[in-house]
Protein backbone atom coordinates (compact mmCIF):
# COMPACT_ATOMS: atom_id res chain seq x y z
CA UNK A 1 0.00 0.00 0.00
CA UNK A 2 1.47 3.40 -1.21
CA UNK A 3 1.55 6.20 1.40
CA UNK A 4 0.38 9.80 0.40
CA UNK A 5 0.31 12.72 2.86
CA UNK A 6 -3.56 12.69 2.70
CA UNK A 7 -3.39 9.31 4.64
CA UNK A 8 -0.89 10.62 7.32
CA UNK A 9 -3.21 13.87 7.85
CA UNK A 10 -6.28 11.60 8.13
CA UNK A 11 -4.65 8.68 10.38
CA UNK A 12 -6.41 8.63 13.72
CA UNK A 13 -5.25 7.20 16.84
CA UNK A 14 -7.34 5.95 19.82
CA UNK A 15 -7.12 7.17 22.82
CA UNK A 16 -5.30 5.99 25.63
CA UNK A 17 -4.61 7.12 29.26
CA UNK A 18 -1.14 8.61 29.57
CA UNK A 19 -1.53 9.07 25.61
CA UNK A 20 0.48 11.45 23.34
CA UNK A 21 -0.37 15.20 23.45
CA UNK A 22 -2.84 15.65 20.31
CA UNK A 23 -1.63 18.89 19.44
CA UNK A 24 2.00 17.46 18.90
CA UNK A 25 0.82 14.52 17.30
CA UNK A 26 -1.44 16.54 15.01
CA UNK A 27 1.60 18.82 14.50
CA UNK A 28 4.14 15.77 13.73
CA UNK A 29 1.45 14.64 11.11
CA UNK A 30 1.15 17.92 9.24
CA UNK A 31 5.41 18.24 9.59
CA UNK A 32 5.48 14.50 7.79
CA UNK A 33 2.62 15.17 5.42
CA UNK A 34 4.41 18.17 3.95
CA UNK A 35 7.58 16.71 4.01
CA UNK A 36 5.93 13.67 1.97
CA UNK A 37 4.50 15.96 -0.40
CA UNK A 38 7.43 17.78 -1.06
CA UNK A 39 9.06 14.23 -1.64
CA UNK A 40 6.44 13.23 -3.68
CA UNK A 41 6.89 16.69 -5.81
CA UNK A 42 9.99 16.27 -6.32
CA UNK A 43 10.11 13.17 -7.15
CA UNK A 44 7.61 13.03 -10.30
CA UNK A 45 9.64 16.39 -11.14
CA UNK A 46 12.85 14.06 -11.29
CA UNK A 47 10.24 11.60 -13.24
CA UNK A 48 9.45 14.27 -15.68
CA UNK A 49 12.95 15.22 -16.54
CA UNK A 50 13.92 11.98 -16.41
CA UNK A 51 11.80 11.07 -19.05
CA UNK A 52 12.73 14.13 -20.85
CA UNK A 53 16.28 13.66 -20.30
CA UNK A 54 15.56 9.84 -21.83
CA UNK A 55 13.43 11.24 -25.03
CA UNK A 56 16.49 13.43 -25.69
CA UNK A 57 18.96 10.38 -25.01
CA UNK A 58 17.03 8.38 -27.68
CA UNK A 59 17.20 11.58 -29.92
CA UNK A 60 20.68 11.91 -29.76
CA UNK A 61 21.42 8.02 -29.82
CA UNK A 62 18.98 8.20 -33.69
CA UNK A 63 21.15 10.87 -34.88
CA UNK A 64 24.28 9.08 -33.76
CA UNK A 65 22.86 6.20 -35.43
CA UNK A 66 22.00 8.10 -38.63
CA UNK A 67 25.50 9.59 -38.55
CA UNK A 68 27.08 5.92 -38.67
CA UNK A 69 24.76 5.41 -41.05
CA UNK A 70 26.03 8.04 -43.39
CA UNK A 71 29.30 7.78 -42.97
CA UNK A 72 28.74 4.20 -43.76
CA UNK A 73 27.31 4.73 -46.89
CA UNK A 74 29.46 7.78 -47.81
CA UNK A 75 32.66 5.45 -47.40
CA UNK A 76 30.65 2.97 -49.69
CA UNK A 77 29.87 5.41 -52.59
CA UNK A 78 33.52 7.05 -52.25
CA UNK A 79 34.95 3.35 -52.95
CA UNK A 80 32.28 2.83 -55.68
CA UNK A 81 33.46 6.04 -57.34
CA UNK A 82 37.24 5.17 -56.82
CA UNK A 83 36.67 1.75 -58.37
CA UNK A 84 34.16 3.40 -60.82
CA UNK A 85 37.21 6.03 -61.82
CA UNK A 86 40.28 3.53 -61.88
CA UNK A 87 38.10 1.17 -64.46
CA UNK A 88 37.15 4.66 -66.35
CA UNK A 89 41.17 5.18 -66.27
CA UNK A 90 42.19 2.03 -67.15
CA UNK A 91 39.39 1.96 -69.99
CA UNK A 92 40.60 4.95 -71.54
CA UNK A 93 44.41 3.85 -71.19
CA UNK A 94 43.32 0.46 -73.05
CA UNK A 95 41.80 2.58 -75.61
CA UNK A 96 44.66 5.34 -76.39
CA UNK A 97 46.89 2.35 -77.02
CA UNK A 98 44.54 0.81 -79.34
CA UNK A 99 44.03 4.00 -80.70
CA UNK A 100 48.23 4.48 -80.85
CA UNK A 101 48.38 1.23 -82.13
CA UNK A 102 46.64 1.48 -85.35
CA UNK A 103 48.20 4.90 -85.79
CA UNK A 104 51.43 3.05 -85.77
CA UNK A 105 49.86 0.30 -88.06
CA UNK A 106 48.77 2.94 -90.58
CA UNK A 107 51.52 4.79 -90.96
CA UNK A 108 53.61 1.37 -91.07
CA UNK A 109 51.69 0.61 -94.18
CA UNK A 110 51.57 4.46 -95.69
CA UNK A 111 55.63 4.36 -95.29
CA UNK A 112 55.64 0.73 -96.65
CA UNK A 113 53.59 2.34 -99.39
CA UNK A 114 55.42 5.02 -100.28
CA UNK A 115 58.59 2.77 -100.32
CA UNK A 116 56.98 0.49 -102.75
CA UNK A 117 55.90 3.85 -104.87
CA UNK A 118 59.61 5.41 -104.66
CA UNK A 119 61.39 1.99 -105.21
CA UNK A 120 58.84 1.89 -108.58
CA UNK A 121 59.63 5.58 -109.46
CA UNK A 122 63.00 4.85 -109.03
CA UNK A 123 62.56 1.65 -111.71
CA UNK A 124 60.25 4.05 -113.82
CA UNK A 125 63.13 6.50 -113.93
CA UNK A 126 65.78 4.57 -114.49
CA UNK A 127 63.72 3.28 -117.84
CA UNK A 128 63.04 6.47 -118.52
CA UNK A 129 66.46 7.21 -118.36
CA UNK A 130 67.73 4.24 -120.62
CA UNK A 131 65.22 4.90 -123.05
CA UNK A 132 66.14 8.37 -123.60
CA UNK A 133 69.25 7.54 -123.30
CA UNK A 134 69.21 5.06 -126.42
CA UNK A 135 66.81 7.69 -128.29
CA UNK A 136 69.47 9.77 -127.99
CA UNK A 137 72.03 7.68 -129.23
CA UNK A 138 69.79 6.30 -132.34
CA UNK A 139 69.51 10.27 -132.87
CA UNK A 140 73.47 10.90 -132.73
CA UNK A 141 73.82 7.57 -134.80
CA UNK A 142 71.67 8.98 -137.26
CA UNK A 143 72.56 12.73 -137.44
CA UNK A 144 76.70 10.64 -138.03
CA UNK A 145 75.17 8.73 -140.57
CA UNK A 146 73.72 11.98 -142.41
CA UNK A 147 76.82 14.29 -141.85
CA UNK A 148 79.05 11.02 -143.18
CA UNK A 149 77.02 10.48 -146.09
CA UNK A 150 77.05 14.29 -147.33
């Protein structure tokens, strides 16, 4: 059974023949019945801000949670994007040297060409050459035989 200061102030005794003075004992009951409700008052203040105090607590402890959280998933996405950006890097690496590497190949071949054409101008000329060469000298042959005949 819970005690509350309306039960002290309302607690009778009986009588007796060298009893207690009623005045004190009316006196001692108010004294305790304050002092109980004071205790009681303070004590669901203490409740109040207790419970306060633990609404806040959980606040706190969700944010904390949320923070972890966050950080959590902001580690994640900043290894995503590092992987994401070395395969990017590595992608593009691949493809400038594919991209070199046919360069190379085509101007392997153009030189190659261009070889082929200046080794056949070369042959061309030389004909050329050899031909005029023997015009000329069918010419001179023929101009001797003229001037030897007049």
């Amino acid at each position: 059974m819970k005690l509350v200061p309306l039960d002290i102030r309302q607690k009778e005794f009986s009588n007796s023949f060298k009893g207690y003075s009623k005045v004190e004992v009316f006196d001692f009951k108010e004294e305790i019945a304050g002092v109980l409700e004071e205790l009681i008052t303070e004590n669901n203040k203490l409740k109040t801000e207790m419970s306060s105090l633990n609404d806040e607590l959980k606040l706190y402890k969700d944010i904390e949670s949320t923070l972890k959280q966050t950080m959590i998933t902001a580690q994640q996405i900043k290894d995503d994007m590092h992987r994401s950006s070395k395969k990017e890097y590595d992608l593009t690496i691949a493809e400038a040297e594919l991209e070199a590497n046919r360069i190379i190949s085509k101007s392997r071949e153009q030189v190659i060409s261009y070889q082929t054409e200046i080794e056949e101008l070369k042959r061309q000329k030389s004909i050329f050459q050899n031909e005029l060469e023997n015009l000329l000298n069918s010419r001179l042959n023929l101009l001797k035989t003229f001037h030897t005949k007049e």
